[in-house]
PDB file of N, CA and C in Angstrom:
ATOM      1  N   UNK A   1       0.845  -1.185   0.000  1.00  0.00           N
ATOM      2  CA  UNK A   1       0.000   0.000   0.000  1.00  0.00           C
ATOM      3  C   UNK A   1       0.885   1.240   0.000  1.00  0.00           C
ATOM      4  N   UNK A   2       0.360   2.334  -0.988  1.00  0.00           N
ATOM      5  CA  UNK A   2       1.129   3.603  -0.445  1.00  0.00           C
ATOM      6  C   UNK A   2       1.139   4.306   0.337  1.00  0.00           C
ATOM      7  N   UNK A   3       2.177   5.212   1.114  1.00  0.00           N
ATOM      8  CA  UNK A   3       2.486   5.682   2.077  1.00  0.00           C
ATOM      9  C   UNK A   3       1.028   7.055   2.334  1.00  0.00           C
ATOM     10  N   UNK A   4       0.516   7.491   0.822  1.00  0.00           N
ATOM     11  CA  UNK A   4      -0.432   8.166   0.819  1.00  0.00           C
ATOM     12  C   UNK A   4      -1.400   7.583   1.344  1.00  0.00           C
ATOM     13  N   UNK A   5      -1.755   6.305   1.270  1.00  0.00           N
ATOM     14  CA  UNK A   5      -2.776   5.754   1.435  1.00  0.00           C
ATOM     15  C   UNK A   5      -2.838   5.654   3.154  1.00  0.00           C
ATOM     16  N   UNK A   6      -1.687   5.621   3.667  1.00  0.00           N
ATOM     17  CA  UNK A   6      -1.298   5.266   4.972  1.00  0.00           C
ATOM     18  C   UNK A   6      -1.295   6.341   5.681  1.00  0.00           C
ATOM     19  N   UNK A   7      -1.549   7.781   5.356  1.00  0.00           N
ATOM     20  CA  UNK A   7      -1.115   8.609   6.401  1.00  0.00           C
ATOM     21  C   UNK A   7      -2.087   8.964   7.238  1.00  0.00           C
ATOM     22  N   UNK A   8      -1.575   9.238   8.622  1.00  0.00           N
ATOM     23  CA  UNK A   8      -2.093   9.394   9.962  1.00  0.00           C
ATOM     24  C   UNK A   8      -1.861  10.846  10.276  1.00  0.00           C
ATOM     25  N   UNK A   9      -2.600  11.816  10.338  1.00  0.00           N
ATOM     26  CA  UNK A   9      -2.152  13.112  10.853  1.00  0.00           C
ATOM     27  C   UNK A   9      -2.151  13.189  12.660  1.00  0.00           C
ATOM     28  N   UNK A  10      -0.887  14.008  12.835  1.00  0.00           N
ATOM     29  CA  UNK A  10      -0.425  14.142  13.893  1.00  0.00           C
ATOM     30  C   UNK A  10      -1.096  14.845  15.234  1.00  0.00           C
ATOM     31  N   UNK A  11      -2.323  15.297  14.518  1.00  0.00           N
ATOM     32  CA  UNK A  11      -3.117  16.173  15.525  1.00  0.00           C
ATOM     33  C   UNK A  11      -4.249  16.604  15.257  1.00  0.00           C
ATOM     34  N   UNK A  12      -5.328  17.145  15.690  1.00  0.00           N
ATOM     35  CA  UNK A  12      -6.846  16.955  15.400  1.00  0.00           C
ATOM     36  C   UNK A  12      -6.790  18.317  14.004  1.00  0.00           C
ATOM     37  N   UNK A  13      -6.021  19.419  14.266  1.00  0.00           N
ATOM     38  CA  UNK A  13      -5.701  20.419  13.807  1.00  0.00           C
ATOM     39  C   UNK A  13      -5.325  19.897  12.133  1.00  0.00           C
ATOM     40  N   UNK A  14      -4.244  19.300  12.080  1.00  0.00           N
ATOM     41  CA  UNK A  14      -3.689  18.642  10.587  1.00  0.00           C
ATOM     42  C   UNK A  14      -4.765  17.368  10.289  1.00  0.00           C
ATOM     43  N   UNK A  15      -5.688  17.013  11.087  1.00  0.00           N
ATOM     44  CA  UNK A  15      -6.458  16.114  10.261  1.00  0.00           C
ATOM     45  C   UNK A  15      -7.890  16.994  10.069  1.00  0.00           C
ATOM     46  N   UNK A  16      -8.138  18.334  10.381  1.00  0.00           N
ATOM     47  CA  UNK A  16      -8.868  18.490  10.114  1.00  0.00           C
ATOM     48  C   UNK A  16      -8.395  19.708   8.552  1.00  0.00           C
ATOM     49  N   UNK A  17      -7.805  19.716   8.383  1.00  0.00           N
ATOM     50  CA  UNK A  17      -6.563  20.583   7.244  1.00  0.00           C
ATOM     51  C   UNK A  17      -6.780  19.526   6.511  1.00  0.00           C
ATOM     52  N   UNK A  18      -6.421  18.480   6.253  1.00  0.00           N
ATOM     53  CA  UNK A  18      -6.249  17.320   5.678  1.00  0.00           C
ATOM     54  C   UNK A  18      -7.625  17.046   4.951  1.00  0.00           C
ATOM     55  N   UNK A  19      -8.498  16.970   5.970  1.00  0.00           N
ATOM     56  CA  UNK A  19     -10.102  16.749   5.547  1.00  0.00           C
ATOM     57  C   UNK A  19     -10.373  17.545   4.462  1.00  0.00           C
ATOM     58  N   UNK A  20     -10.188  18.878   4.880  1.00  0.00           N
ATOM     59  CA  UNK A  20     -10.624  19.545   3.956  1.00  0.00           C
ATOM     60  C   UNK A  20     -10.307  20.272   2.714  1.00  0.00           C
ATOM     61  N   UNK A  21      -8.357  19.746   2.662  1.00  0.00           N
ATOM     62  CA  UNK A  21      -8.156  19.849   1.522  1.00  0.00           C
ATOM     63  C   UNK A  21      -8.610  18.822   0.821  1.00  0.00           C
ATOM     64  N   UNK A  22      -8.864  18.073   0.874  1.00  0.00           N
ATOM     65  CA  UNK A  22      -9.058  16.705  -0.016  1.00  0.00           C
ATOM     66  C   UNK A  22     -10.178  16.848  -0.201  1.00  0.00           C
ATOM     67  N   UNK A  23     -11.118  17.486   0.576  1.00  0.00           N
ATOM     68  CA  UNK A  23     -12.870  17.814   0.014  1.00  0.00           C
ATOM     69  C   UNK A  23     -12.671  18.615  -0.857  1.00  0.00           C
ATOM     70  N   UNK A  24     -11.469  19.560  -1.221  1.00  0.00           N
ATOM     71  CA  UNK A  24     -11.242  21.010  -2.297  1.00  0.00           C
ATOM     72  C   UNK A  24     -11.266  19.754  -3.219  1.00  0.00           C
ATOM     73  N   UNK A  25     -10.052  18.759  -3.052  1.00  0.00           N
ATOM     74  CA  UNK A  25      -9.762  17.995  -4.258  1.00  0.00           C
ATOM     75  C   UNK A  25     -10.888  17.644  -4.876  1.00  0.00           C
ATOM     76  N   UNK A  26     -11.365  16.841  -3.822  1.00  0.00           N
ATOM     77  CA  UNK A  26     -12.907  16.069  -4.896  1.00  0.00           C
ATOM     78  C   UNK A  26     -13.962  17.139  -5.439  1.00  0.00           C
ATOM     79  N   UNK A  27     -13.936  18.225  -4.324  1.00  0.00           N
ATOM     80  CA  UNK A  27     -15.304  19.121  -5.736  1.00  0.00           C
ATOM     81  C   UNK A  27     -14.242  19.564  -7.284  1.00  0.00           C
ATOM     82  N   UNK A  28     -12.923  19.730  -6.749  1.00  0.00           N
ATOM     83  CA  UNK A  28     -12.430  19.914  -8.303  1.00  0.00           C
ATOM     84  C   UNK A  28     -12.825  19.320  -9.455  1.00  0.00           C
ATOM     85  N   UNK A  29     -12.389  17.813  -8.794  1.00  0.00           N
ATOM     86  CA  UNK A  29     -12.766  16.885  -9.384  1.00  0.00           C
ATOM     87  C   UNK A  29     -14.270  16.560 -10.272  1.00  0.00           C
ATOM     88  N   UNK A  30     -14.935  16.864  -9.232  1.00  0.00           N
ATOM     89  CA  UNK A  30     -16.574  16.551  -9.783  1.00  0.00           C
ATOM     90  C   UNK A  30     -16.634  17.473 -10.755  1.00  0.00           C
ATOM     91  N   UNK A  31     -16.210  18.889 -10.409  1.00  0.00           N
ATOM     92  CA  UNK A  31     -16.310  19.921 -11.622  1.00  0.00           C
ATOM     93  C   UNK A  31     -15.301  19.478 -12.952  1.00  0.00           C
ATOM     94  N   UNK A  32     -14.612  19.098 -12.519  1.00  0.00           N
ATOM     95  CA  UNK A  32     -13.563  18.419 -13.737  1.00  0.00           C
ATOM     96  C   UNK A  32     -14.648  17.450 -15.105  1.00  0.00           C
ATOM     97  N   UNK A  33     -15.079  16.335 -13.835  1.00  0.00           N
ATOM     98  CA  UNK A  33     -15.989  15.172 -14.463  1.00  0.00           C
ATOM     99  C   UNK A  33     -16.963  15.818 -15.195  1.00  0.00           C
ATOM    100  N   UNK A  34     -17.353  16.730 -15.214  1.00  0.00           N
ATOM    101  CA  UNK A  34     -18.838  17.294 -15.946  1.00  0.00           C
ATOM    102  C   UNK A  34     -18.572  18.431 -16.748  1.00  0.00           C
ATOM    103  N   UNK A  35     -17.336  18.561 -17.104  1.00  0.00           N
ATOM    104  CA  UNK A  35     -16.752  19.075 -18.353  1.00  0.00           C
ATOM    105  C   UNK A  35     -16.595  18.439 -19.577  1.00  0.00           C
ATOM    106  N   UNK A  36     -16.792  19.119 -20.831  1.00  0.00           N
ATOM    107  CA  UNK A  36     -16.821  18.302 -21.717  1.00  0.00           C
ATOM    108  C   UNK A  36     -14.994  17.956 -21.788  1.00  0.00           C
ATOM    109  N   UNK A  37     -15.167  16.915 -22.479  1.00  0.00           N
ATOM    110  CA  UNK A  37     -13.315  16.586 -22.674  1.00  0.00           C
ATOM    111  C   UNK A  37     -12.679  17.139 -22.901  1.00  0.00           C
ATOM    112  N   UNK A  38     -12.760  17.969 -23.830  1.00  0.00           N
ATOM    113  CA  UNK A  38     -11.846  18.933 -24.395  1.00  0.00           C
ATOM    114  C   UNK A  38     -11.676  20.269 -23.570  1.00  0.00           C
ATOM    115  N   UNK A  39     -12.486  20.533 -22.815  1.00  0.00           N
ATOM    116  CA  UNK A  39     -12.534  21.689 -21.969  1.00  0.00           C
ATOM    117  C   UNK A  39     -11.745  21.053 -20.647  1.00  0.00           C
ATOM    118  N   UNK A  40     -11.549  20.008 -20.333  1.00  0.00           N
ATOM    119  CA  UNK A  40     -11.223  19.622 -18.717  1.00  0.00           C
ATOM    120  C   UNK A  40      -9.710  20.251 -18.703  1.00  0.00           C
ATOM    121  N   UNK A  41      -8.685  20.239 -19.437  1.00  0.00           N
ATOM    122  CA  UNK A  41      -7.236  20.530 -19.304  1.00  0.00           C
ATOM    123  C   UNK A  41      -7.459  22.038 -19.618  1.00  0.00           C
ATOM    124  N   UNK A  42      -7.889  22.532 -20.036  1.00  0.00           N
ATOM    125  CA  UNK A  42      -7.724  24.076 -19.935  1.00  0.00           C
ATOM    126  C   UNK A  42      -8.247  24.818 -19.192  1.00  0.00           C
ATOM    127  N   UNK A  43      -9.568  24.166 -18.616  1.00  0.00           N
ATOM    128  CA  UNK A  43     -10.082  24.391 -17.177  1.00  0.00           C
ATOM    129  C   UNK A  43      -9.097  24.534 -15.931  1.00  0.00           C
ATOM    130  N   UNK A  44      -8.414  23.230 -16.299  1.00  0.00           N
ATOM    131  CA  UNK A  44      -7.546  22.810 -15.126  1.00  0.00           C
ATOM    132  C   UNK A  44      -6.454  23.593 -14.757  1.00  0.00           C
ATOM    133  N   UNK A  45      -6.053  23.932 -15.769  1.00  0.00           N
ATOM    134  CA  UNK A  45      -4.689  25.263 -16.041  1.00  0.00           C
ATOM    135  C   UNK A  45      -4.958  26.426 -15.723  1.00  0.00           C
ATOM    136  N   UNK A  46      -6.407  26.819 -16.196  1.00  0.00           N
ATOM    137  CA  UNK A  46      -6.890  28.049 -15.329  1.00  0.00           C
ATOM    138  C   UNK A  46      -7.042  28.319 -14.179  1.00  0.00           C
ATOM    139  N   UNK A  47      -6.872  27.050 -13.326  1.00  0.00           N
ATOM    140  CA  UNK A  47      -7.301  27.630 -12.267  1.00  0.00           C
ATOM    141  C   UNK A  47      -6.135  27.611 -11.183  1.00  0.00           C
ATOM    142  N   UNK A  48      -4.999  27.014 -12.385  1.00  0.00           N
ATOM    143  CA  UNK A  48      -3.632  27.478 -11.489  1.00  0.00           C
ATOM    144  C   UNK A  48      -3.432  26.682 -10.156  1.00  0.00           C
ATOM    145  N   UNK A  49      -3.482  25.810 -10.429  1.00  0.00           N
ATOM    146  CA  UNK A  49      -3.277  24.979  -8.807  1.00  0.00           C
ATOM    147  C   UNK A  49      -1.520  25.057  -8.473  1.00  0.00           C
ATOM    148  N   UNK A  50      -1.266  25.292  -7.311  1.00  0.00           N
ATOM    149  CA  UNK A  50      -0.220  24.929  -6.866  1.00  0.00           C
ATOM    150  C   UNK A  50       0.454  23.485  -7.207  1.00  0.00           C
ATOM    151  N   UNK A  51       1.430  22.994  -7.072  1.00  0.00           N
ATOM    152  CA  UNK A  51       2.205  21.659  -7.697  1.00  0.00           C
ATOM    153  C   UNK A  51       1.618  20.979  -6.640  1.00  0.00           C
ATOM    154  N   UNK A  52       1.248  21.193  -5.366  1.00  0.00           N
ATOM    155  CA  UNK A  52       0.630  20.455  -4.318  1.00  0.00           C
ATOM    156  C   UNK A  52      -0.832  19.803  -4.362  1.00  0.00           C
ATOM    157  N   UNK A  53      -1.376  21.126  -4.601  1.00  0.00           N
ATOM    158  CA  UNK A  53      -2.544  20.992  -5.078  1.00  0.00           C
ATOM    159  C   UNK A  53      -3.186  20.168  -6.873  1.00  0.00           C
ATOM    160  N   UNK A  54      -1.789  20.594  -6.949  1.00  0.00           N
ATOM    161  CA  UNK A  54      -2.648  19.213  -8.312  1.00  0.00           C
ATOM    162  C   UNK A  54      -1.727  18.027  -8.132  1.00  0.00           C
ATOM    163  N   UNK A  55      -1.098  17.543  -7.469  1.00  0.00           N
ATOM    164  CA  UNK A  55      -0.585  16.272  -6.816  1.00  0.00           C
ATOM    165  C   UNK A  55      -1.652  16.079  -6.025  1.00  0.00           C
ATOM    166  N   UNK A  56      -2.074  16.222  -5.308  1.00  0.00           N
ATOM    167  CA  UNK A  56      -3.528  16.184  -4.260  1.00  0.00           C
ATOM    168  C   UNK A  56      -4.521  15.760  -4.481  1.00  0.00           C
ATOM    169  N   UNK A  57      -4.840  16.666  -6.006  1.00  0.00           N
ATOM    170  CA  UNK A  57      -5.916  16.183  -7.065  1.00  0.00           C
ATOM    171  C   UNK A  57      -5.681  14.737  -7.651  1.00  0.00           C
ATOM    172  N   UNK A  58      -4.661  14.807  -8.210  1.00  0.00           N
ATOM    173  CA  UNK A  58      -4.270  13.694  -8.863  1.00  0.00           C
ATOM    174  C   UNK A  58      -4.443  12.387  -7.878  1.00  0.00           C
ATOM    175  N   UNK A  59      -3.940  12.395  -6.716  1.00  0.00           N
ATOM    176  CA  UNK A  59      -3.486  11.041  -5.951  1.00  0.00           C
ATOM    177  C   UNK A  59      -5.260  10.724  -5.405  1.00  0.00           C
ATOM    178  N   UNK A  60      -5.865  12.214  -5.308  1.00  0.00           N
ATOM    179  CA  UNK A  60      -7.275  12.149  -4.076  1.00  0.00           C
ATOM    180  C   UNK A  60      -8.157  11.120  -5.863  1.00  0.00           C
ATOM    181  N   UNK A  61      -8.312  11.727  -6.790  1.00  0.00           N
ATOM    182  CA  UNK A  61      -8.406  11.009  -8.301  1.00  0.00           C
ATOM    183  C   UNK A  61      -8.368   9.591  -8.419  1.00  0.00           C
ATOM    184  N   UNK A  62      -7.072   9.250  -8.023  1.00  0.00           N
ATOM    185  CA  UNK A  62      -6.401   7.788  -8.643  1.00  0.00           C
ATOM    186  C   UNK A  62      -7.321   6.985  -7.518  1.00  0.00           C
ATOM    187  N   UNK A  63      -6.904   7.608  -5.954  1.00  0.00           N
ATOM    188  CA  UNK A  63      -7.408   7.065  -5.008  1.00  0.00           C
ATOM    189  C   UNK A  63      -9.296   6.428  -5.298  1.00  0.00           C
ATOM    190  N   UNK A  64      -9.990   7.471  -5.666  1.00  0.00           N
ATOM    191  CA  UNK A  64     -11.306   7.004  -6.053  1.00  0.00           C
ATOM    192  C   UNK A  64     -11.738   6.505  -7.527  1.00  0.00           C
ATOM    193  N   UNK A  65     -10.680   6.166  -8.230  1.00  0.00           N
ATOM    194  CA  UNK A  65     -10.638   5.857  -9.716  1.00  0.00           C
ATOM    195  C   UNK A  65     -11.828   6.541 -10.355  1.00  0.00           C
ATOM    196  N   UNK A  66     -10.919   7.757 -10.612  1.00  0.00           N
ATOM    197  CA  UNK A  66     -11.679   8.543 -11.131  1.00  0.00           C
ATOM    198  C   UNK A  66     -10.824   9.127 -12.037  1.00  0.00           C
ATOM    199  N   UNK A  67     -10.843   8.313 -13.331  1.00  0.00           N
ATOM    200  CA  UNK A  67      -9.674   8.310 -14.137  1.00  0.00           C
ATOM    201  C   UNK A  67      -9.876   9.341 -15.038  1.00  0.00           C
ATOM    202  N   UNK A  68     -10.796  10.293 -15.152  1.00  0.00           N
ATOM    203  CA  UNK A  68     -11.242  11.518 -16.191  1.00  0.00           C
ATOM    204  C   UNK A  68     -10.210  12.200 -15.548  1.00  0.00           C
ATOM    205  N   UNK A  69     -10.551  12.603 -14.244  1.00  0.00           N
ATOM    206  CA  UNK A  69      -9.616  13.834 -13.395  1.00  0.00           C
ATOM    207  C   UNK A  69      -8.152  13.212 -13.448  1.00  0.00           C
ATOM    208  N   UNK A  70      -7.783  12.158 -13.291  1.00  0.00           N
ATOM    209  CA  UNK A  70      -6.989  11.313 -13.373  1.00  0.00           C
ATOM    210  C   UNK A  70      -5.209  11.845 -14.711  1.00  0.00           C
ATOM    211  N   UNK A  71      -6.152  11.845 -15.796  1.00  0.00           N
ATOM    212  CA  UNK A  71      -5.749  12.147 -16.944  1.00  0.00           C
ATOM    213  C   UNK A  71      -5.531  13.339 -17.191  1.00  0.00           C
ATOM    214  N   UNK A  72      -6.088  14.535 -17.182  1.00  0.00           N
ATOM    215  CA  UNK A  72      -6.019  15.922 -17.101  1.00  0.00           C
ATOM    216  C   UNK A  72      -5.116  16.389 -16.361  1.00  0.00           C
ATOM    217  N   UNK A  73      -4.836  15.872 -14.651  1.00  0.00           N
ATOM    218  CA  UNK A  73      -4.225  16.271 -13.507  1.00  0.00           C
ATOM    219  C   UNK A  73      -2.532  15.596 -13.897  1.00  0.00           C
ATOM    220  N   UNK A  74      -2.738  14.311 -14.356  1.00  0.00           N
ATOM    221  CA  UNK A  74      -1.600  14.031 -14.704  1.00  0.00           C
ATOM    222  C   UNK A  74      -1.072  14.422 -16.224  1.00  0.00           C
ATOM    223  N   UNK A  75      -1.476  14.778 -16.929  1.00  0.00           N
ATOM    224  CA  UNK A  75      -0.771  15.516 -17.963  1.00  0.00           C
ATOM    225  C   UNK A  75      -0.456  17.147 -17.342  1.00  0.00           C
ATOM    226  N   UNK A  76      -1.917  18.066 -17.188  1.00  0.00           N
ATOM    227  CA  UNK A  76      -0.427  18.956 -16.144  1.00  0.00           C
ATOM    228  C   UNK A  76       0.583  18.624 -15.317  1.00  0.00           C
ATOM    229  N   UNK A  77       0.578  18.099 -14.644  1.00  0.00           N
ATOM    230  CA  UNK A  77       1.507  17.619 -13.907  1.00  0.00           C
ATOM    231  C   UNK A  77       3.310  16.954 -15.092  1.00  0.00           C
ATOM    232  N   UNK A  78       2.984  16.330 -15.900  1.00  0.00           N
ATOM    233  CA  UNK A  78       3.689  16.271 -16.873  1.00  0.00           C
ATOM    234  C   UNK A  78       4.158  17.563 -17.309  1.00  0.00           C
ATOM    235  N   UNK A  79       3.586  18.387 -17.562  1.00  0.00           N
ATOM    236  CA  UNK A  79       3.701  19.715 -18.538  1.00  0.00           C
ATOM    237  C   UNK A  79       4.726  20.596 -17.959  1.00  0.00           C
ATOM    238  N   UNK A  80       4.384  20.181 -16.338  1.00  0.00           N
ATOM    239  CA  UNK A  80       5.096  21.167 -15.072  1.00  0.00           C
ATOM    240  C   UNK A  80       6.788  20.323 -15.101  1.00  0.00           C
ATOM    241  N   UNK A  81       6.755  18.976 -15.365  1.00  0.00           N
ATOM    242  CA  UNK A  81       8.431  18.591 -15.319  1.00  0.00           C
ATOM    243  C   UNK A  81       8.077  17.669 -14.452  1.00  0.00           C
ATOM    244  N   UNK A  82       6.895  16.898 -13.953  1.00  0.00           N
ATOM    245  CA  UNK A  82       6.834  15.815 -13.124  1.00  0.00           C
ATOM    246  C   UNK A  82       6.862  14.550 -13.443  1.00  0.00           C
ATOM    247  N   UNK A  83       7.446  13.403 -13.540  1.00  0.00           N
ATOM    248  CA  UNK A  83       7.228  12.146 -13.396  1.00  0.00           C
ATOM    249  C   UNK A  83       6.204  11.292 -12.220  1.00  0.00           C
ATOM    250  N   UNK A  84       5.357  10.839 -13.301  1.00  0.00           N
ATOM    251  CA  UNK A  84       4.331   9.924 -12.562  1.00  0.00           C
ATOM    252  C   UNK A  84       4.664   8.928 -12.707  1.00  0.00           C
ATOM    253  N   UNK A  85       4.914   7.891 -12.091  1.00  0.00           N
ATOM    254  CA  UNK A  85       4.857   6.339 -12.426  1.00  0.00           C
ATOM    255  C   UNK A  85       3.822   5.827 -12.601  1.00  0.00           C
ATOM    256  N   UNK A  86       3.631   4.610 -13.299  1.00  0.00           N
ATOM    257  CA  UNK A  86       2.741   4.030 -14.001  1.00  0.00           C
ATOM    258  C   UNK A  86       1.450   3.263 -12.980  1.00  0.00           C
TER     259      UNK A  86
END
């Protein structure tokens, strides 16, 4: 299992930080999903996510196989100089 999958926050404070970035992730997401295709990557660029924040997206994505957001998040992420493994 990955270490993402595994993490424990250290205090009620960082798990409640935690919570709710990852709720940012998934409404991204949903808004991602109900874009037409061709619109989802330029959407995605617009809205300028931090390298964190679309790693976030991407992993909170993979995590619920939600491979539309999946694809978009990881080609920016490509674009930026990142390696994803397979």
């Amino acid at each position: 299992m990955d270490s993402y999958e595994n993490f424990q926050p250290n205090s009620e404070e960082e798990r409640l930080w935690t919570e709710q970035y990852n709720g940012l992730s998934n409404y991204i997401s949903e808004r991602i999903r109900g874009l037409d295709q061709k619109e989802r990557l330029p959407v995605l660029r617009s809205l300028e996510p931090t390298d964190l924040s679309l790693m976030n997206l991407y992993l909170q994505a993979l995590k619920r196989e939600d491979y539309e957001t999946c694809v978009v998040a990881k080609e920016l992420l490509l674009e930026r100089g990142f390696s994803i493994p397979n």
